[in-house]
Protein backbone atom coordinates (compact mmCIF):
# COMPACT_ATOMS: atom_id res chain seq x y z
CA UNK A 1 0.00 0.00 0.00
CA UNK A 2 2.96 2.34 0.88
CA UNK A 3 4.44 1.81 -2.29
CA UNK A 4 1.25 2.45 -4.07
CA UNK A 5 1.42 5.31 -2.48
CA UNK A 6 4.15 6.48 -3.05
CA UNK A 7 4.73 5.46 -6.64
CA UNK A 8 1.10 7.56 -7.24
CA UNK A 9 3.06 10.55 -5.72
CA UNK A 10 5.98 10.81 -8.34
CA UNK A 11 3.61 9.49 -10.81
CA UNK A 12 1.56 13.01 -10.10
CA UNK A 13 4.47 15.24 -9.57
CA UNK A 14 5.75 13.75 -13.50
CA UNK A 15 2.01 14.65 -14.69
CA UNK A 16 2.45 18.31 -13.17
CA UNK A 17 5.98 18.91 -14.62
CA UNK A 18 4.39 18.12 -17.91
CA UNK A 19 1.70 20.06 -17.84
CA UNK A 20 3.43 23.29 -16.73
CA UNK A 21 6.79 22.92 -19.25
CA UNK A 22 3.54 22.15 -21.65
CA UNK A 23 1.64 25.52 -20.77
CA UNK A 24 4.92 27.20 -20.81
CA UNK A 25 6.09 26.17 -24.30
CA UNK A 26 2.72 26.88 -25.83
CA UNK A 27 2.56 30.17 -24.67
CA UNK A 28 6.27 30.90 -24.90
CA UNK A 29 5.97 30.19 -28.67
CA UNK A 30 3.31 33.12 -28.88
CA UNK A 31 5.05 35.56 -26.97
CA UNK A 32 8.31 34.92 -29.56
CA UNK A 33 6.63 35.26 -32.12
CA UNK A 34 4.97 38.66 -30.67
CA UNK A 35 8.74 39.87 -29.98
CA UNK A 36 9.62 41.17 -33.34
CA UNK A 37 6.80 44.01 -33.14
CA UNK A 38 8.47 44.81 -30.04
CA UNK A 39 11.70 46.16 -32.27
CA UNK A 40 8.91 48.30 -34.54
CA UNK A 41 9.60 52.33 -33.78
CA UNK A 42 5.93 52.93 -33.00
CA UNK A 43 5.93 52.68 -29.38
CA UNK A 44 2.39 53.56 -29.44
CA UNK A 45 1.14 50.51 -31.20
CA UNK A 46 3.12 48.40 -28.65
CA UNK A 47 1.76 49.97 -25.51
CA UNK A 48 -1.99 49.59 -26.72
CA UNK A 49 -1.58 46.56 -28.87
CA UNK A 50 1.75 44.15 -27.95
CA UNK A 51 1.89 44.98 -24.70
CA UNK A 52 -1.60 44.23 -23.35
CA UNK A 53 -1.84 41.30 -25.60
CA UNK A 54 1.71 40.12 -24.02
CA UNK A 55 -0.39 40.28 -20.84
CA UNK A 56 -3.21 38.47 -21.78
CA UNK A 57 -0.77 35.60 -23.16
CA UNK A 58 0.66 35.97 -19.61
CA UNK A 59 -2.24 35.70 -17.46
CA UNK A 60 -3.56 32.84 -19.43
CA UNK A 61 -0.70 30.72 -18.22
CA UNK A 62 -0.81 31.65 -14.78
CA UNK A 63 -4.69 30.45 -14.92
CA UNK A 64 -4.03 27.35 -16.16
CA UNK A 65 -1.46 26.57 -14.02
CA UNK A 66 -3.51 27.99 -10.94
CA UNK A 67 -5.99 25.69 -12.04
CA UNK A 68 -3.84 22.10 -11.95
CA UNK A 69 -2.00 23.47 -8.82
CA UNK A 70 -5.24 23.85 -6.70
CA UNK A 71 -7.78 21.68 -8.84
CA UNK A 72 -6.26 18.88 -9.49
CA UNK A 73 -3.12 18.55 -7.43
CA UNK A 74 -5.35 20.04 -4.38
CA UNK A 75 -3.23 22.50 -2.62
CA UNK A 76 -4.86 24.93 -0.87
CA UNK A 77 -4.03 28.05 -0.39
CA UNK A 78 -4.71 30.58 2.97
CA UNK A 79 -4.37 34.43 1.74
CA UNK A 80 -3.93 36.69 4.56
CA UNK A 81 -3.76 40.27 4.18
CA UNK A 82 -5.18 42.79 1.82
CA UNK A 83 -4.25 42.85 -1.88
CA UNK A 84 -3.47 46.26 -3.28
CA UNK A 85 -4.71 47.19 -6.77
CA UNK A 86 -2.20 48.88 -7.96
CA UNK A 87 -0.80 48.41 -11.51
CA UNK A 88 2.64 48.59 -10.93
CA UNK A 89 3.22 47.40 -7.70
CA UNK A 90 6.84 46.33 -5.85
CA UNK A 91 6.81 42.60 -4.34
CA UNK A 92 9.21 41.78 -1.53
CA UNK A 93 9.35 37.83 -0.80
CA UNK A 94 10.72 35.04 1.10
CA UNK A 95 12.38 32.66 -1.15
CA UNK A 96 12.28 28.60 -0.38
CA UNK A 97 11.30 26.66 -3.32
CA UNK A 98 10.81 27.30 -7.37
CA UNK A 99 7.22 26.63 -6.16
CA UNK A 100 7.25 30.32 -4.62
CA UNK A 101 6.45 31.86 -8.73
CA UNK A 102 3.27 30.33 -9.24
CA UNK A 103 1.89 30.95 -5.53
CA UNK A 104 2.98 34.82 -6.54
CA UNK A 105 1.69 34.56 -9.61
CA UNK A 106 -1.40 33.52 -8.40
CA UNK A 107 -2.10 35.79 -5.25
CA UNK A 108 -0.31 39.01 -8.16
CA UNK A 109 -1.94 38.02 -11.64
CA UNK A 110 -5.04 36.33 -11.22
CA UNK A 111 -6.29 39.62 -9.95
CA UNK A 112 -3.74 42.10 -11.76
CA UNK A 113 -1.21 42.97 -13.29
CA UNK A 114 1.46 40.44 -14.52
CA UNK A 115 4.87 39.77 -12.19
CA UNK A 116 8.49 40.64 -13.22
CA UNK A 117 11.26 39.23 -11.86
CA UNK A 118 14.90 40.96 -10.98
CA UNK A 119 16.59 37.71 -11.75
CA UNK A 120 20.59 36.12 -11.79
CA UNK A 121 21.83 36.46 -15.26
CA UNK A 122 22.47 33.01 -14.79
CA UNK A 123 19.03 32.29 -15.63
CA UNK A 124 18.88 33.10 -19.51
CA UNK A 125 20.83 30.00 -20.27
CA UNK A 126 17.93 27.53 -18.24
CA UNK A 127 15.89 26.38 -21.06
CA UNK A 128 12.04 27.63 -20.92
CA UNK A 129 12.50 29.67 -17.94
CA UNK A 130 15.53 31.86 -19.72
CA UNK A 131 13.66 32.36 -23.04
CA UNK A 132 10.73 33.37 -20.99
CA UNK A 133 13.15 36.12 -18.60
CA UNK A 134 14.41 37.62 -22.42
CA UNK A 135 11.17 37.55 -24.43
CA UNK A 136 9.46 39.73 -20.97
CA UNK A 137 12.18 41.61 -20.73
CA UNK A 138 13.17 40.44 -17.02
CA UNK A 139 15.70 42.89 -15.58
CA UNK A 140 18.91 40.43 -15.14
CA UNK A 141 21.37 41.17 -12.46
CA UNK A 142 25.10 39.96 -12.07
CA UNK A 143 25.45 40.74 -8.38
CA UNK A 144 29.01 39.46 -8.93
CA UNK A 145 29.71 42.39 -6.62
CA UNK A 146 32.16 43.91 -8.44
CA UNK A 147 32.00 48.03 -9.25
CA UNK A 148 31.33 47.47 -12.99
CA UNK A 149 28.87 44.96 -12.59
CA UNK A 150 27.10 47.00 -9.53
CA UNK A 151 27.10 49.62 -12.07
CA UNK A 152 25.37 47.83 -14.49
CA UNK A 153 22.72 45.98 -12.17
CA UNK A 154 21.79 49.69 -10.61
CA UNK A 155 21.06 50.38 -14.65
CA UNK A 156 18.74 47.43 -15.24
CA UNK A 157 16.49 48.31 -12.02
CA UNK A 158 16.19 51.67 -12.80
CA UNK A 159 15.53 50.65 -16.75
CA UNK A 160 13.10 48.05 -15.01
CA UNK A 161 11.15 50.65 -12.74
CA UNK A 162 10.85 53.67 -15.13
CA UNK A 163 9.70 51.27 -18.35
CA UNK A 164 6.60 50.19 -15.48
CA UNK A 165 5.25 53.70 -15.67
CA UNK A 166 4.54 52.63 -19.22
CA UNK A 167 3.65 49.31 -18.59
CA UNK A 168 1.75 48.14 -16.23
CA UNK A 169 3.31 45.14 -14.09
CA UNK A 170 4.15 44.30 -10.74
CA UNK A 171 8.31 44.28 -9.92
CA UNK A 172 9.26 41.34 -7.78
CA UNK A 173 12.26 41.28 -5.89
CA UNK A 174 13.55 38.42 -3.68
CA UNK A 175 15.69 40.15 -1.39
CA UNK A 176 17.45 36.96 0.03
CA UNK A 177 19.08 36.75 -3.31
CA UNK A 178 18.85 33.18 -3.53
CA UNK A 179 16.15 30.12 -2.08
CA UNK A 180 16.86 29.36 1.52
CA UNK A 181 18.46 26.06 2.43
CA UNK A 182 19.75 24.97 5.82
CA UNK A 183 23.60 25.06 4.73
CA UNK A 184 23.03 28.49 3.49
CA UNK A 185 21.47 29.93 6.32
CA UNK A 186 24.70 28.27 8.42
CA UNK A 187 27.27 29.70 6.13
CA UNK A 188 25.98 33.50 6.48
CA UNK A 189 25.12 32.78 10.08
CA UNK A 190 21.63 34.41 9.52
CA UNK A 191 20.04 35.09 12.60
CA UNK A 192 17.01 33.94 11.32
CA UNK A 193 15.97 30.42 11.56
CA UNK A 194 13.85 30.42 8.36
CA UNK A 195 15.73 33.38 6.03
CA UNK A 196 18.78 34.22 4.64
CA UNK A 197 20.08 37.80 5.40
CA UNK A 198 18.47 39.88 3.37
CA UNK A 199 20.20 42.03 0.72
CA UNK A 200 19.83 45.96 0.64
CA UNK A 201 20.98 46.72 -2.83
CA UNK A 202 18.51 45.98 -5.31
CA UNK A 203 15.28 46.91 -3.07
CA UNK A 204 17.18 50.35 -2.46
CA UNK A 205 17.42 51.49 -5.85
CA UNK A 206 13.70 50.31 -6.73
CA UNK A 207 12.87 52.95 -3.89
CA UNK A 208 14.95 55.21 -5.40
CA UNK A 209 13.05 55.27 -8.35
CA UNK A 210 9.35 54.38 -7.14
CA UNK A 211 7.11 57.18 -7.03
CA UNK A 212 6.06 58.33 -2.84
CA UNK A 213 2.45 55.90 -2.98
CA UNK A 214 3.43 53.27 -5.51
CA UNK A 215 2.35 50.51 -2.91
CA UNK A 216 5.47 47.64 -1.29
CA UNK A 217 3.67 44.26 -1.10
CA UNK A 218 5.67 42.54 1.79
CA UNK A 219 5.26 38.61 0.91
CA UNK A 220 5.60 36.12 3.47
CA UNK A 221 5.06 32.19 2.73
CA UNK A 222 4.87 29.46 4.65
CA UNK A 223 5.19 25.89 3.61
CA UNK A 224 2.86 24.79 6.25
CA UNK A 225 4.28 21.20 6.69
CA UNK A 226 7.80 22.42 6.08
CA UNK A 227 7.85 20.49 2.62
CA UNK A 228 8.97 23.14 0.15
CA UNK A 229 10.62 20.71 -2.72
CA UNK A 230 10.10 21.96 -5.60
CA UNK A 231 8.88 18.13 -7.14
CA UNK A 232 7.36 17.45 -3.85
CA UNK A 233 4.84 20.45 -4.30
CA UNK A 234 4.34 19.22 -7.93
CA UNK A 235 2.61 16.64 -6.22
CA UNK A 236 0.83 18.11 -3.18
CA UNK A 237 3.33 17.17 -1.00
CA UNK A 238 2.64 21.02 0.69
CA UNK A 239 -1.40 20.15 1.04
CA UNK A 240 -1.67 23.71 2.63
CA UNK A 241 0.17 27.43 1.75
CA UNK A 242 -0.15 29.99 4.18
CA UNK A 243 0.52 33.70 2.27
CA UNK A 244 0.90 36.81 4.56
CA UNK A 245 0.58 40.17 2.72
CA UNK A 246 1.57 43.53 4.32
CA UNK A 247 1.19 46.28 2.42
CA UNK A 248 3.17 49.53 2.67
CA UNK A 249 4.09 52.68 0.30
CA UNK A 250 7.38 53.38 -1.02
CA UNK A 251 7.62 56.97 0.16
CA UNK A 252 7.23 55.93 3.53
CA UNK A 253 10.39 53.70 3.76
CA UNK A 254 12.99 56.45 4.21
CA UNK A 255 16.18 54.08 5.56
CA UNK A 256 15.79 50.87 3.78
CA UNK A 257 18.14 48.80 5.78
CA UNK A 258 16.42 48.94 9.48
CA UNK A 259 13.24 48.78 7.67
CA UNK A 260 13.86 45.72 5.92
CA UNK A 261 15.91 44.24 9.01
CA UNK A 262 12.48 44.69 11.04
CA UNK A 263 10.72 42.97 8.13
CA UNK A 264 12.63 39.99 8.12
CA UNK A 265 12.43 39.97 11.73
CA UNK A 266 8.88 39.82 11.66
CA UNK A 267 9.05 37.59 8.39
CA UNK A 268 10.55 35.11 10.73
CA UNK A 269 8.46 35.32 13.71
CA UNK A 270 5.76 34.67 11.98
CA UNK A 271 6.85 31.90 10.02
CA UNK A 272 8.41 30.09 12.89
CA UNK A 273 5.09 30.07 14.42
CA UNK A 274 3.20 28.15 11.17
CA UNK A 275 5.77 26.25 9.89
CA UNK A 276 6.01 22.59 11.44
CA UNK A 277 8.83 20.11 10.66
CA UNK A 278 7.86 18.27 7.31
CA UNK A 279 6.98 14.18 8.20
């Protein structure tokens, strides 16, 4: 019976991972072939035709893959917190599992506008995901550290905030720079049980640029049963996802770095109390 079991579990978590790459390359193949009216001069026509259509494309994936995720791999999801409706919100998130995009996607673009992602350059060379990241235009950061390449990631965010003014879409930032595992959390001797240090940087210069009430979206999720594997969510293995929203504006968060230290303070309280050890 326990094999049963357990054979039905990977047999559903190979199901999901087909039907998302499947979603994905359909609707990847329609946003390419949008991408060369993106290059036409008119930048008219692509605000009020490419742009919202790009959208639409969008938000059609994140449906369907809101629907297997909750339909028919049953997780459920726990939303507290009010949503803003802003077009061109800034995200701030935990980050535990590739599982954390569609649960944003969900809460963001189900009811708004679509989610950008400040991402590791790294990421244009993962099939799917990278040709996604170039086709939306993704602002890609080095954060090798260096001056030059500092230089150029402070370019991309600003490119990234002032090109939202135009087009609507929410700017998601995972401040932790990285997902959280155990042996990371050792190595940087976070004082947090469930979060990497959080890094100043990028979130700084996307204040920099926000206008004073373009609304912050602090994200907090918890895996309830600790179980954040990526191919164990594919297959419900994380039956319940708690999502905390608090919502603050940009021209309100005048030091960044004691601000977002208090966040992640509270981020962890809060997560240490819902989180239990996974079975």
């Amino acid at each position: 019976m326990k094999k049963a079991a357990f054979l039905g579990r990977h047999i559903l978590s190979v199901l999901s991972s087909l039907w998302f790459l499947s979603n994905l390359l359909i609707w990847l193949t329609a946003l390419i072939l949008l991408s060369p009216f993106k290059l036409m001069p008119n930048k008219g026509f692509q605000t009020h035709c490419i742009d919202p259509l790009a959208a639409r494309i969008y938000r059609a994936a994140v449906l369907i893959n809101s629907f297997w995720m909750k339909r028919v791999v049953g997780i459920r999801l726990e939303i507290s917190g009010a949503l803003s409706h802003h077009t061109n919100p800034i995200i701030l998130c935990n980050h535990q599992s590739w599982f954390d995009i569609p649960l944003i996607q969900e809460i963001i673009t189900a009811r708004g506008p679509i989610v950008r992602f400040l991402v590791k350059r790294e990421l244009i060379w993962v099939p799917i995901i990278g040709w996604i990241c170039l086709v939306l235009n993704f602002p890609r950061l080095r954060r090798s550290g260096s001056e030059g390449d500092r230089a150029q990631d402070y370019k991309a965010i600003t490119r990234a905030v002032q090109s939202s003014a135009t087009s609507p879409g929410a700017l998601l930032i995972f401040a932790e720079g990285t997902r959280f595992t155990q042996s990371k959390q050792v190595d940087q001797a976070s004082p947090f049980p469930n979060l990497l240090r959080p890094k100043v940087g990028g979130f700084r210069i996307l204040l920099d640029h926000a206008p004073p009430d373009q609304p912050v979206l602090d994200v907090s999720i918890a895996y309830v049963s600790g179980d954040s594997y990526f191919w164990h969510c594919l297959h419900g293995g994380a039956p319940l996802i708690k999502l905390k929203v608090d919502t603050y504006r940009a021209g309100d968060i005048t030091d960044v770095e004691p601000w977002l230290a208090a966040r992640w303070s509270e981020k962890s309280r809060w997560l240490t109390s819902q989180v239990r050890p996974a079975p």
